[in-house]
C-alpha atoms as a PDB file:
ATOM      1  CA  UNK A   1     -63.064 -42.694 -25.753  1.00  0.00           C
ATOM      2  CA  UNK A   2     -63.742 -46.376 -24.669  1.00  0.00           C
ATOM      3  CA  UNK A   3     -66.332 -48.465 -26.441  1.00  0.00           C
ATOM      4  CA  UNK A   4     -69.478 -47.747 -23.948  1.00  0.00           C
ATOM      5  CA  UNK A   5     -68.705 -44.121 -24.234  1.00  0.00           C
ATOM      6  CA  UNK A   6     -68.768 -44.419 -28.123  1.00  0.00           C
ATOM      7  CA  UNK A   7     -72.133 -45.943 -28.418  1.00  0.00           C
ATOM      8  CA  UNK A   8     -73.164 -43.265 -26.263  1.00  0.00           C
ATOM      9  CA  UNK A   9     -72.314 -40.250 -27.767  1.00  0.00           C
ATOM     10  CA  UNK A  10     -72.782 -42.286 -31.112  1.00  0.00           C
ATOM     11  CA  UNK A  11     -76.605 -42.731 -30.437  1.00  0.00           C
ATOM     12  CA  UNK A  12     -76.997 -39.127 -28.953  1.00  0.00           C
ATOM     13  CA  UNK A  13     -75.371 -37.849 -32.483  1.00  0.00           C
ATOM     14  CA  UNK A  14     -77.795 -39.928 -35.028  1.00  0.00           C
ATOM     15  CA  UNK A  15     -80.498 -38.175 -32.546  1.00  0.00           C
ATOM     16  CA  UNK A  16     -79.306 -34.835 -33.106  1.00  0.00           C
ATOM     17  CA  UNK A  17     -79.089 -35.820 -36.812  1.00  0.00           C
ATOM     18  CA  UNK A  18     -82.660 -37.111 -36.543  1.00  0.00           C
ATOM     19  CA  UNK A  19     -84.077 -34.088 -34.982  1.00  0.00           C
ATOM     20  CA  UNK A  20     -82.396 -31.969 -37.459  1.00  0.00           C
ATOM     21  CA  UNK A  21     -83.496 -33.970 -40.354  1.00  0.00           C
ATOM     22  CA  UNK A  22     -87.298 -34.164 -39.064  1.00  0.00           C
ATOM     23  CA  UNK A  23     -86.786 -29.686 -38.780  1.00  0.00           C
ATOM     24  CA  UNK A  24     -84.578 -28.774 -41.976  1.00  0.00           C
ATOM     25  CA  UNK A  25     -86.890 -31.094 -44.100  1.00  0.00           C
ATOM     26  CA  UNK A  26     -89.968 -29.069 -43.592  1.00  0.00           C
ATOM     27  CA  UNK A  27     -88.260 -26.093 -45.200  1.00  0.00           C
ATOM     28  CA  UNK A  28     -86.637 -27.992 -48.157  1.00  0.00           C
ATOM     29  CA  UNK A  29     -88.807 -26.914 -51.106  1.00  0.00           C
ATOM     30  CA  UNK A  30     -91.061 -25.118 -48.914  1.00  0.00           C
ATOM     31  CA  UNK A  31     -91.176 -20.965 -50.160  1.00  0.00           C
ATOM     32  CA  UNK A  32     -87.997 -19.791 -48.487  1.00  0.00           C
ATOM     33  CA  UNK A  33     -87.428 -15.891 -47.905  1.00  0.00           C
ATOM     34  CA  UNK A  34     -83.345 -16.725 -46.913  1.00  0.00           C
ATOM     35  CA  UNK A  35     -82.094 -13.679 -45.329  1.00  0.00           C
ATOM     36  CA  UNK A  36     -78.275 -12.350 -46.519  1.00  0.00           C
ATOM     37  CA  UNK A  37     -75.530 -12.539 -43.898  1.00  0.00           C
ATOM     38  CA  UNK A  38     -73.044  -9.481 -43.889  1.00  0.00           C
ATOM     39  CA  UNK A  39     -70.538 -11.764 -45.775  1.00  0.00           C
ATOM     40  CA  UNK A  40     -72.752 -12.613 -48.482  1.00  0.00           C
ATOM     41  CA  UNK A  41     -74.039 -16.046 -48.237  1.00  0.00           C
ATOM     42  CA  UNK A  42     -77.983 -16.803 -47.184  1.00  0.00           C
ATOM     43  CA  UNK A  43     -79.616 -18.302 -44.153  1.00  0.00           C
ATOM     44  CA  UNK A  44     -83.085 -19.454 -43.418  1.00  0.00           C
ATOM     45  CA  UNK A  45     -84.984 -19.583 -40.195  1.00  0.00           C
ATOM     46  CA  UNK A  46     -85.202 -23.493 -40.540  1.00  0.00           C
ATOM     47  CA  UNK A  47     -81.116 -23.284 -40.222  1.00  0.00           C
ATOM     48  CA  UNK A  48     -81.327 -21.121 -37.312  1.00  0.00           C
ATOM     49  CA  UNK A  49     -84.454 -22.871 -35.565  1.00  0.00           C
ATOM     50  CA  UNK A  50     -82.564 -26.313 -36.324  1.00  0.00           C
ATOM     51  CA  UNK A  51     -79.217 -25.382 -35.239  1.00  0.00           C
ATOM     52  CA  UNK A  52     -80.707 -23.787 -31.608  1.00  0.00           C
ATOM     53  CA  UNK A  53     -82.452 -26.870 -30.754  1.00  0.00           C
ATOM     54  CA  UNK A  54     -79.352 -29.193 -31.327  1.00  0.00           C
ATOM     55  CA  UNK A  55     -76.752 -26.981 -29.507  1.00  0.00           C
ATOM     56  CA  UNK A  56     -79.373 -27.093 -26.879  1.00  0.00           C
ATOM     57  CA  UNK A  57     -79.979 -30.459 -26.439  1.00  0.00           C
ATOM     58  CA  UNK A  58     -75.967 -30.794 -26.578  1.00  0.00           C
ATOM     59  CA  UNK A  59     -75.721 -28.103 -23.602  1.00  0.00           C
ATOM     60  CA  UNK A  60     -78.690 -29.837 -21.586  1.00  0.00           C
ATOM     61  CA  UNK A  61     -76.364 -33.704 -22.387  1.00  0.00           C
ATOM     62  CA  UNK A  62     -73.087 -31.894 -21.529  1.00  0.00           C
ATOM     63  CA  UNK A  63     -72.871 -28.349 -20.167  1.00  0.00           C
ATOM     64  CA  UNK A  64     -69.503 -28.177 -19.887  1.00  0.00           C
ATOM     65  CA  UNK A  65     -68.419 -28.794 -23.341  1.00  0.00           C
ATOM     66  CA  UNK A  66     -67.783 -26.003 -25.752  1.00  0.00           C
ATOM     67  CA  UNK A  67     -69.988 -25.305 -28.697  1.00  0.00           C
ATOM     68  CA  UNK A  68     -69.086 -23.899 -32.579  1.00  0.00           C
ATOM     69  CA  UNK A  69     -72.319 -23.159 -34.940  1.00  0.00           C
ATOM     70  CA  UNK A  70     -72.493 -21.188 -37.899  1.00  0.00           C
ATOM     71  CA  UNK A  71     -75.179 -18.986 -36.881  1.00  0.00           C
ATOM     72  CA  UNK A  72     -75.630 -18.113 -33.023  1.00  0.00           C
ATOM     73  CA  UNK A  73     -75.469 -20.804 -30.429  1.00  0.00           C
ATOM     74  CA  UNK A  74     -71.540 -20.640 -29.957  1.00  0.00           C
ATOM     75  CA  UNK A  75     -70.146 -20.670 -26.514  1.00  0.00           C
ATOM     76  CA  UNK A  76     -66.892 -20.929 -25.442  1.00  0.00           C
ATOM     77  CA  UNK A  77     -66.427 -22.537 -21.856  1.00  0.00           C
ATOM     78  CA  UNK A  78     -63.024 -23.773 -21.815  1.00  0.00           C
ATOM     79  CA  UNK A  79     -63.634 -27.407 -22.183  1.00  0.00           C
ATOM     80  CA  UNK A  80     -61.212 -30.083 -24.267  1.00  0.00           C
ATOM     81  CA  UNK A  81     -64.040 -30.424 -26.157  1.00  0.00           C
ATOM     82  CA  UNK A  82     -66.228 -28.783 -28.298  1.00  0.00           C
ATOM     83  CA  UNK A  83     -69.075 -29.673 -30.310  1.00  0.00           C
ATOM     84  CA  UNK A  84     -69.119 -28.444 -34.270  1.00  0.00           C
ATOM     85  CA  UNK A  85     -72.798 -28.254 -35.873  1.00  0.00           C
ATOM     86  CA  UNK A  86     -73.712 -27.069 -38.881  1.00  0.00           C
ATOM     87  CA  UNK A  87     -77.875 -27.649 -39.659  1.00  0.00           C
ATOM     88  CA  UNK A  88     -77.749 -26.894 -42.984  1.00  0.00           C
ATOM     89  CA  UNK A  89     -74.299 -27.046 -45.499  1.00  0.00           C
ATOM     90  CA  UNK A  90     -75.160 -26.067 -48.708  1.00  0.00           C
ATOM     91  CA  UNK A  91     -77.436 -23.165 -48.119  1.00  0.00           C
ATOM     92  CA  UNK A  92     -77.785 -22.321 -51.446  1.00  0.00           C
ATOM     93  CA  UNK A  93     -78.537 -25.654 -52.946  1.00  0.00           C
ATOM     94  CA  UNK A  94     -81.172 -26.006 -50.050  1.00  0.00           C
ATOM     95  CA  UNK A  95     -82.862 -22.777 -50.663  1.00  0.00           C
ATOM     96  CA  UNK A  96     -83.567 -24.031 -55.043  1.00  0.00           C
ATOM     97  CA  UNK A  97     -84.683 -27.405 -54.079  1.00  0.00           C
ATOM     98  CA  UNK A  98     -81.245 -29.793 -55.008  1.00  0.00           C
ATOM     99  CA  UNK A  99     -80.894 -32.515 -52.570  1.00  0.00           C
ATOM    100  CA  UNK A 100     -76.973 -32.029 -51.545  1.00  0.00           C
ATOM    101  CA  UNK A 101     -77.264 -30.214 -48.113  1.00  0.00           C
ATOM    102  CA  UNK A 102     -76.700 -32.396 -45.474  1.00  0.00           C
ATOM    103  CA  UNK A 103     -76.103 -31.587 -41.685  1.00  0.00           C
ATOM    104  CA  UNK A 104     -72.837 -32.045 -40.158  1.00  0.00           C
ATOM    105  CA  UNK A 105     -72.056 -32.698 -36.420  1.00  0.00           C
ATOM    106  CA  UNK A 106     -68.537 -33.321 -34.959  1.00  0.00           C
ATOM    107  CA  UNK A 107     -67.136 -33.412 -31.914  1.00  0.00           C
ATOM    108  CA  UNK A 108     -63.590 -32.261 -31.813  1.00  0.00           C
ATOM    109  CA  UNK A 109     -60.889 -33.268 -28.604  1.00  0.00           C
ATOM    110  CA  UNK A 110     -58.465 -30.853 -28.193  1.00  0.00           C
ATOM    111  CA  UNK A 111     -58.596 -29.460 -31.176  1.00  0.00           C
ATOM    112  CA  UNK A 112     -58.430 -33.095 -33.329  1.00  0.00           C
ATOM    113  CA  UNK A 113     -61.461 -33.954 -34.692  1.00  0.00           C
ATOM    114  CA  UNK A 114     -62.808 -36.782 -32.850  1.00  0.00           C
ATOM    115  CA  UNK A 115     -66.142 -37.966 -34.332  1.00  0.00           C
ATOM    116  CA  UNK A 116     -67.817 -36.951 -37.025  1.00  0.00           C
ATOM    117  CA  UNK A 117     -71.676 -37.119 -38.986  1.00  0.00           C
ATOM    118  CA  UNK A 118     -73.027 -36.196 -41.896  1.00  0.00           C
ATOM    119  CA  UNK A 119     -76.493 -36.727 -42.795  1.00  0.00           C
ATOM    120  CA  UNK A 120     -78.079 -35.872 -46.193  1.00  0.00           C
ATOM    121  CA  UNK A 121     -82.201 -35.672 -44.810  1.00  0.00           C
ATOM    122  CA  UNK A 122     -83.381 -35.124 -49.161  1.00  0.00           C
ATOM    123  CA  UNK A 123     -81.254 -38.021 -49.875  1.00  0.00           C
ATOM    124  CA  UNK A 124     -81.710 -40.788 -47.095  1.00  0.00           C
ATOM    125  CA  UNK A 125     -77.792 -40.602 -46.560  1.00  0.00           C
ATOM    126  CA  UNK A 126     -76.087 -40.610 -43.776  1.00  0.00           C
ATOM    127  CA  UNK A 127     -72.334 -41.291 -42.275  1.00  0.00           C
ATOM    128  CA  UNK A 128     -70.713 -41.600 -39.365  1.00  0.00           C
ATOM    129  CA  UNK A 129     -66.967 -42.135 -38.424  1.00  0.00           C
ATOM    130  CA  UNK A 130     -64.914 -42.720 -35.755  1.00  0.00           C
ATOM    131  CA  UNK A 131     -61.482 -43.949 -35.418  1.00  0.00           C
ATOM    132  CA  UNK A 132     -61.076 -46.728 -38.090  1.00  0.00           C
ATOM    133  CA  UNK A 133     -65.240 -47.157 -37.911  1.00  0.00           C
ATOM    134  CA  UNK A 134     -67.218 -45.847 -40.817  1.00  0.00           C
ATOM    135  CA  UNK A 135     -70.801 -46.197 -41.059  1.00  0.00           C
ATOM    136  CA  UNK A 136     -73.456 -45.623 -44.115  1.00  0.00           C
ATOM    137  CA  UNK A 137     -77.136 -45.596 -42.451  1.00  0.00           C
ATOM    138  CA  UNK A 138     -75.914 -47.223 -39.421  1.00  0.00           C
ATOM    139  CA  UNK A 139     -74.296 -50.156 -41.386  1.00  0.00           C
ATOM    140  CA  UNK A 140     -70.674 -51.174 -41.623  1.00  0.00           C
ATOM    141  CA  UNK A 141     -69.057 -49.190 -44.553  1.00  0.00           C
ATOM    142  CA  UNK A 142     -66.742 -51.394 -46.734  1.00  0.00           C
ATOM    143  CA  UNK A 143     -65.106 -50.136 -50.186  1.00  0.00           C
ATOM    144  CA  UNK A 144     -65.278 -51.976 -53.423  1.00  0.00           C
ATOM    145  CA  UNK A 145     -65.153 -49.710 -56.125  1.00  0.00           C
ATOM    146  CA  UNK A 146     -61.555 -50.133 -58.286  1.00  0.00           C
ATOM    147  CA  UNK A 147     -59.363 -46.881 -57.535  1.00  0.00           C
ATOM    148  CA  UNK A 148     -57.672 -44.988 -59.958  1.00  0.00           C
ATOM    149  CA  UNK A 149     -53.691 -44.087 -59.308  1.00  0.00           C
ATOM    150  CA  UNK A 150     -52.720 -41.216 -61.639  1.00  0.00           C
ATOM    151  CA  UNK A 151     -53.855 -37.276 -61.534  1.00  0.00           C
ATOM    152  CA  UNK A 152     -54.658 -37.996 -65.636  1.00  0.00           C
ATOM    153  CA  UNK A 153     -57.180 -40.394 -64.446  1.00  0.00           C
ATOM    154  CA  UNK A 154     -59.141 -38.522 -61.943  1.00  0.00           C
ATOM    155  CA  UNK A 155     -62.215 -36.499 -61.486  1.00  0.00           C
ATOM    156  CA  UNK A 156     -61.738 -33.751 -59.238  1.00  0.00           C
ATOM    157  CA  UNK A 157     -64.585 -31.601 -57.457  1.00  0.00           C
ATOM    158  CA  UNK A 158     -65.357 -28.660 -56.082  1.00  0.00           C
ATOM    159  CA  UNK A 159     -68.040 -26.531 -54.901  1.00  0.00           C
ATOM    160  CA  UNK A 160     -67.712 -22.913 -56.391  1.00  0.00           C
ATOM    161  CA  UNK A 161     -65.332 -21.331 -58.918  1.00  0.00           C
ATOM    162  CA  UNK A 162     -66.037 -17.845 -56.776  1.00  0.00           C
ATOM    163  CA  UNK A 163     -65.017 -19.344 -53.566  1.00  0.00           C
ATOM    164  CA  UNK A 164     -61.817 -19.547 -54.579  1.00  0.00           C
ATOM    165  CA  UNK A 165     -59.150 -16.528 -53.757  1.00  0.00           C
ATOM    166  CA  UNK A 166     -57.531 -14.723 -57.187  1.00  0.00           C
ATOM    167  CA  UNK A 167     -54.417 -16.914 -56.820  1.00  0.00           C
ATOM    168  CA  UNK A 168     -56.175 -20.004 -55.534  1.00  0.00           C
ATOM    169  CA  UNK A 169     -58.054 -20.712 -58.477  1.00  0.00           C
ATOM    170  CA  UNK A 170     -55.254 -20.360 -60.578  1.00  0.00           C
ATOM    171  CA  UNK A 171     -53.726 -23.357 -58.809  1.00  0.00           C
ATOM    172  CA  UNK A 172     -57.432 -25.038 -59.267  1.00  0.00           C
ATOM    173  CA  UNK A 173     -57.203 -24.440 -62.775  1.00  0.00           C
ATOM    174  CA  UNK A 174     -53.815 -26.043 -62.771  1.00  0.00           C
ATOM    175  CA  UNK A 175     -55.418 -29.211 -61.425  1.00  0.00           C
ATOM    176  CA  UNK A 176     -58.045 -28.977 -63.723  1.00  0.00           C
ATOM    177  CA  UNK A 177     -55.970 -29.091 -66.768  1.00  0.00           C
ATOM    178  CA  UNK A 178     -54.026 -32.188 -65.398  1.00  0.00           C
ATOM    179  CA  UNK A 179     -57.401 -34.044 -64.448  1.00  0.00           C
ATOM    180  CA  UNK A 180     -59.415 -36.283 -66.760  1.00  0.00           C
ATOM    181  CA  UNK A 181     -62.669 -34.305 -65.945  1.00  0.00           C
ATOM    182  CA  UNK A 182     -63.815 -31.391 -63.182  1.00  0.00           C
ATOM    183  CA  UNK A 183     -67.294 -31.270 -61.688  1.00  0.00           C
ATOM    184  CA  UNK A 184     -68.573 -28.216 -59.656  1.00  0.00           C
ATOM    185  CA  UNK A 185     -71.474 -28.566 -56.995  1.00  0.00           C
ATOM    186  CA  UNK A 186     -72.005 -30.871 -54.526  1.00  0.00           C
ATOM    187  CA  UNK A 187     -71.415 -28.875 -50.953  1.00  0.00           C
ATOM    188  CA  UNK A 188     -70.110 -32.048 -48.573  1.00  0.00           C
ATOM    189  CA  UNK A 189     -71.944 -34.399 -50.781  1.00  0.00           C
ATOM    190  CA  UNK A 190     -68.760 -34.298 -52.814  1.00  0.00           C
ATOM    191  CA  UNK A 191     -66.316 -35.596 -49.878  1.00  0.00           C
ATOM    192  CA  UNK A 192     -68.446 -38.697 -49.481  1.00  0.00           C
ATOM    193  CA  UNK A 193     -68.412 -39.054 -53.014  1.00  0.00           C
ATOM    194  CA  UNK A 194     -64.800 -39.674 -52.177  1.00  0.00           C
ATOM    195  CA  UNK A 195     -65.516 -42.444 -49.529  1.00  0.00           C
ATOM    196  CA  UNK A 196     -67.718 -44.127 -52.393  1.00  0.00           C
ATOM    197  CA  UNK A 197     -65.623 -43.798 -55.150  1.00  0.00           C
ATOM    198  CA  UNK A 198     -67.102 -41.359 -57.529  1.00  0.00           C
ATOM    199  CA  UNK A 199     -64.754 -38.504 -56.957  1.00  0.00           C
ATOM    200  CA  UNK A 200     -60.488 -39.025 -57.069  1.00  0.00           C
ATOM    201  CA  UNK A 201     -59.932 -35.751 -55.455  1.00  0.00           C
ATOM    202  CA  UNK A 202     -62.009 -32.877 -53.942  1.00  0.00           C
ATOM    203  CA  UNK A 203     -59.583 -29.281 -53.657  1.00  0.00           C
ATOM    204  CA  UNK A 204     -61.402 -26.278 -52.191  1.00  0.00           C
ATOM    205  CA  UNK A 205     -60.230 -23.102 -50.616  1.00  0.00           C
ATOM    206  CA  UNK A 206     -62.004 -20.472 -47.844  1.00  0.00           C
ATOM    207  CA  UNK A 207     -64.159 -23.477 -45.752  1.00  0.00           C
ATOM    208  CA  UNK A 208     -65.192 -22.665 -42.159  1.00  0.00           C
ATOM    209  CA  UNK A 209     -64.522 -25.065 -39.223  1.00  0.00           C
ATOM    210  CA  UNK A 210     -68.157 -26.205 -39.416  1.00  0.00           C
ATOM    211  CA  UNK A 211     -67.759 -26.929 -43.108  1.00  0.00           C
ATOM    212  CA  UNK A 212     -65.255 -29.126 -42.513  1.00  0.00           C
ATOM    213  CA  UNK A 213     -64.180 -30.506 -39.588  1.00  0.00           C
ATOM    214  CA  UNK A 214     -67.156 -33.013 -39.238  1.00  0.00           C
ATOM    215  CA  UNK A 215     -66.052 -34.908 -42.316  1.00  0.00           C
ATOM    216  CA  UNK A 216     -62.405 -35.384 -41.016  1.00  0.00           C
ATOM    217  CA  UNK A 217     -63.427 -38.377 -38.937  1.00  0.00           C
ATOM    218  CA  UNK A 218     -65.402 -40.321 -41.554  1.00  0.00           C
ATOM    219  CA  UNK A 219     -62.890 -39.529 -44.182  1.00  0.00           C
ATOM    220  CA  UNK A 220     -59.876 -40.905 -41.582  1.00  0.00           C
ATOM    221  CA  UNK A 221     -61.932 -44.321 -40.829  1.00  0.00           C
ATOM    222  CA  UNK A 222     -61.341 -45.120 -44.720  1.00  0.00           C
ATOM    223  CA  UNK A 223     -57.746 -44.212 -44.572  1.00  0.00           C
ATOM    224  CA  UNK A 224     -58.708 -41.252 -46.944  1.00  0.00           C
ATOM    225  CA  UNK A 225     -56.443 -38.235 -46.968  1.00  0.00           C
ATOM    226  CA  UNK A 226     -57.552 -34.913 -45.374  1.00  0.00           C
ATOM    227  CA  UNK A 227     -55.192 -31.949 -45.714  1.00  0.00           C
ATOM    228  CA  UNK A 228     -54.789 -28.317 -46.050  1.00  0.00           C
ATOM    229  CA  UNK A 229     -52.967 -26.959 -49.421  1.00  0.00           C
ATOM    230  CA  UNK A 230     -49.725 -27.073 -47.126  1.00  0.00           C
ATOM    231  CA  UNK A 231     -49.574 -30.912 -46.433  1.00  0.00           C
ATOM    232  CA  UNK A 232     -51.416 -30.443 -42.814  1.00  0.00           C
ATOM    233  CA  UNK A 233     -53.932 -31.835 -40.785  1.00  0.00           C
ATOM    234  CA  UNK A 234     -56.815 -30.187 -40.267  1.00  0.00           C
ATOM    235  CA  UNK A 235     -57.939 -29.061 -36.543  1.00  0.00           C
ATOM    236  CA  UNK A 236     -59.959 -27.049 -34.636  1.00  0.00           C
ATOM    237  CA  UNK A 237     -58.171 -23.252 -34.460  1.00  0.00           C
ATOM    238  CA  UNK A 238     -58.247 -21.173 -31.110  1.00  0.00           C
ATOM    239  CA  UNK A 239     -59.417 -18.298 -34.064  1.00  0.00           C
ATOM    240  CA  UNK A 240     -62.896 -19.142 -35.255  1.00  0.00           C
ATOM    241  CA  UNK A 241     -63.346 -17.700 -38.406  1.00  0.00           C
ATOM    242  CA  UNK A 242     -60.299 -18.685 -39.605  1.00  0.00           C
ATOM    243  CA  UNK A 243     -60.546 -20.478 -42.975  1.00  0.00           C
ATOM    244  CA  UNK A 244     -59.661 -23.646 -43.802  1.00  0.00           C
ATOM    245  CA  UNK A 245     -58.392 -25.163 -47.882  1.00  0.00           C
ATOM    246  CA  UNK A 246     -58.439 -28.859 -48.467  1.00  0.00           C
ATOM    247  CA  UNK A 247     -56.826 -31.210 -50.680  1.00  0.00           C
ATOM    248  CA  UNK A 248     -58.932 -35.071 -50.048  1.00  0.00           C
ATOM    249  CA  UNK A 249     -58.105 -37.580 -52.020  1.00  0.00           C
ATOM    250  CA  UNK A 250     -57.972 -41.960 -51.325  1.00  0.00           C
ATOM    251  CA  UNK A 251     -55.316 -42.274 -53.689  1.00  0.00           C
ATOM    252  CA  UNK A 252     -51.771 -41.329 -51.902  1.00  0.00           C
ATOM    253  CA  UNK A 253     -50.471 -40.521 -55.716  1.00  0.00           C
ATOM    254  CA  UNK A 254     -53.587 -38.216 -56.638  1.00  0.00           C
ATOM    255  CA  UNK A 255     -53.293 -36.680 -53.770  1.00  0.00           C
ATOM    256  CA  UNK A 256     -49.151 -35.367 -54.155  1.00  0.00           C
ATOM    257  CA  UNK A 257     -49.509 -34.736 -57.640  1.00  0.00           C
ATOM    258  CA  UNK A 258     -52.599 -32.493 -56.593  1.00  0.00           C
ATOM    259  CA  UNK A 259     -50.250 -31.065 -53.431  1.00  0.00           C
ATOM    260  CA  UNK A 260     -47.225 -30.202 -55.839  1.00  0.00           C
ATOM    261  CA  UNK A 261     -49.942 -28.320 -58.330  1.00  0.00           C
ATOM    262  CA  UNK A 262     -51.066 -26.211 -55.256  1.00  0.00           C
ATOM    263  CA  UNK A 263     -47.697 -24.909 -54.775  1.00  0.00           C
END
């Protein structure tokens, strides 16, 4: 992707984001009747209503590419690329009212994860990263905040205790013990809390492509480190529901000690 072409798709993505924010914002603490999907976890109609209008105004902008959404606007057409979107992350914190959703939309080439948004609408927050570019509300991102370098030091988050396997919290609760302090919450919220600063290490287990993969870019453009529980990169799987852990961390010491604990 060449300069032009970045501004490009750039602009079209803080439009989707825009669009999104304008339609998932009128449900936020609205009187939501979420529906249960067959694996448990909630959906509204604003996640479905937002998520068909984005994929779209992606298929109208470029019909050949390849589309991954949570609910129903996949399609598979064989392109290099394919578009990742997300409306609403953090269902559940949407539905009571806490401001930690955001709406995530990547594009991924060949699998690698190629740009990436996320855009908190409750908060006024949004990112964007691309190569070594990272961008808070459209400005130039650049860290400040002092780092910490052991595993004693850090705070580590995660979302949910129960979305951890049996044997995969047992390794969180491995890290927890070795960490200065745990906090649970925060959906995606909590990776940018690693971009600012305010989280060492985020460690979670059973994430979907669309959870995920959006992030990858803005966390790469800080030089932050984005791996599964086995040391690997994350990418795009010909298998869509397969499910993705993550070990995220600035801090290349953090992040081993956390790696070795997850064996």
């Amino acid at each position: 992707m060449n300069d032009a072409e970045f501004i490009e798709i750039s602009e079209f993505i803080y439009t989707l984001a825009d669009i999104s924010k304008k339609l998932t914002l009128e449900g936020f603490y609205s009187n939501l009747h979420p529906e249960i999907k067959i694996d448990g976890s909630p959906v509204t109609q604003f996640d479905i209503n937002a998520e068909k209008i984005i994929c779209n105004l992606i298929s109208t902008k470029f019909p050949s590419h390849n589309i991954l959404a949570e609910e129903v606007s996949s399609k598979q057409l064989g392109s290099d690329y394919t578009w990742i979107v997300d409306p609403i992350d953090g269902t559940r914190s949407y539905i009571i009212g806490r401001p930690l959703w955001g709406t995530l939309i990547g594009l991924a080439y060949k699998g690698k994860p190629l740009i990436g948004l996320v855009d908190f609408p409750a908060l006024n927050e949004r990112w964007l990263g691309y190569k070594s570019n990272c961008y808070y509300n459209k400005s130039k991102f650049i860290f400040k905040r002092k780092l910490v370098n052991e595993i004693s030091e850090a705070t580590v988050g995660s979302t949910d205790p129960n979305f951890f396997s049996i044997e995969g919290k047992r390794k969180y609760e491995n890290i927890i013990e070795k960490t200065k302090s745990n906090i649970w919450s925060g959906d995606c919220h909590n990776y940018c809390l690693i971009i600012t600063g305010g989280l060492d290490l985020v460690v979670e287990e059973g994430l979907s492509a669309y959870d995920i993969l959006p992030l990858v870019p803005i966390l790469e453009s800080q030089d932050i480190i984005v791996t599964d529980w086995n040391s690997d990169k994350l990418i795009l799987k010909e298998d869509t529901q397969y499910k993705y852990s993550t070990v995220v961390s600035r801090n290349n010491n953090i992040y081993h000690s956390a790696i070795t604990l997850l064996k």
